[in-house]
Protein backbone atom coordinates (compact mmCIF):
# COMPACT_ATOMS: atom_id res chain seq x y z
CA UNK A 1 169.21 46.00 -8.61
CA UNK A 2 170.95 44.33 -5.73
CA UNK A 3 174.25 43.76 -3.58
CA UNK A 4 177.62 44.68 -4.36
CA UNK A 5 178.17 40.42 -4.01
CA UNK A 6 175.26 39.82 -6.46
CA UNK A 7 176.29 42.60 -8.95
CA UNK A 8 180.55 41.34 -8.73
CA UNK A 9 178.92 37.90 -9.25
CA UNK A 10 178.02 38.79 -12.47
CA UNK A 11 181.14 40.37 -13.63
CA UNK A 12 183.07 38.38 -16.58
CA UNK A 13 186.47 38.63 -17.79
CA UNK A 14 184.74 41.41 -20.39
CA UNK A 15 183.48 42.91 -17.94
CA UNK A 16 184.13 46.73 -17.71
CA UNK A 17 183.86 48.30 -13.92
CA UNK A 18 184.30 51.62 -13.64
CA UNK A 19 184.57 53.38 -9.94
CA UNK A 20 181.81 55.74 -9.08
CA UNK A 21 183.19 56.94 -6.48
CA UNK A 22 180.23 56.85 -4.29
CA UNK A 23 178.31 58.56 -7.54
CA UNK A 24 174.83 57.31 -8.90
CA UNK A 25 174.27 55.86 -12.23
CA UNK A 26 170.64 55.30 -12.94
CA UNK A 27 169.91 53.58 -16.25
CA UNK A 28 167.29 54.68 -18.67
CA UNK A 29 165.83 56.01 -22.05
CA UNK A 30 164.62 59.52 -21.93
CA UNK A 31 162.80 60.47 -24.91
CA UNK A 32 161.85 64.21 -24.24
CA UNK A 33 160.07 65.58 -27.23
CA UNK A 34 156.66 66.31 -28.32
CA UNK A 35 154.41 66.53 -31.64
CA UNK A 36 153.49 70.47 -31.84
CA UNK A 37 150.27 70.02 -33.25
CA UNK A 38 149.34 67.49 -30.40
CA UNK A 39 151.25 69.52 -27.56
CA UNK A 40 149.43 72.86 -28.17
CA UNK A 41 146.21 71.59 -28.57
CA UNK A 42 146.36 69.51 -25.25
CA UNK A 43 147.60 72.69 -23.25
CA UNK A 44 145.12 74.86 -24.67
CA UNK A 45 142.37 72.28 -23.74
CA UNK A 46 143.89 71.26 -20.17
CA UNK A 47 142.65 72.81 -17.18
CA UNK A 48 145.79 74.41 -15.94
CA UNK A 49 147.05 73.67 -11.87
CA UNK A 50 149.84 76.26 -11.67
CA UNK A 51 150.13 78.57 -9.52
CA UNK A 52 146.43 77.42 -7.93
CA UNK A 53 146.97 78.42 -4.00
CA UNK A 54 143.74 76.76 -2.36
CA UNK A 55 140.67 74.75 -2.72
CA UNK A 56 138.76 77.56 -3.49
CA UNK A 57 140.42 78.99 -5.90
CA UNK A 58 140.91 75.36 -7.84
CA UNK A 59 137.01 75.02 -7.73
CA UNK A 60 136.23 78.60 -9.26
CA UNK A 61 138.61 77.65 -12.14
CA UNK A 62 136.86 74.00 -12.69
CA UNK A 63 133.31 75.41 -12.72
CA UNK A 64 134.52 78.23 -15.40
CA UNK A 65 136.47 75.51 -17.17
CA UNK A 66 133.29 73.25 -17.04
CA UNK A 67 131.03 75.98 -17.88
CA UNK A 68 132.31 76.37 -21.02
CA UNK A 69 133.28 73.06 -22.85
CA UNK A 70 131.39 69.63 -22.63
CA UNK A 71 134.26 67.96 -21.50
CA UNK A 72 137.26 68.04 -18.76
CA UNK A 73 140.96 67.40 -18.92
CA UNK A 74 143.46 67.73 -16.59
């Protein structure tokens, strides 16, 4: 990133600028998609956090969750 004065010291005569108007641009590549196969079987084998309220409760759900595969995720 950087200043307005290091950003305008960039510009060329090609240059396109285009007013925000005090608006954000953020740059970036978002690739949202998943491989079925792949996405089911990690949710069915992830310990799931939602809707977990206190300490407690997270540590009953571990020690069922541990009691019953060999392995954690999540």
């Amino acid at each position: 990133m950087g200043t307005d004065g290091e950003a305008v010291a960039l510009r060329g005569s090609g240059t396109l600028v285009i007013d925000l108007k005090g608006r954000t641009v953020m740059a970036g590549l978002n690739d949202s998609h998943l491989h079925l196969i792949r996405g089911g079987l990690n949710y069915k084998l992830k310990l799931r956090w939602e809707g977990v309220l206190s300490l407690a409760e997270a540590r009953r759900m571990l020690k069922g969750y541990a009691d019953c595969t060999d392995y954690l995720l999540g």
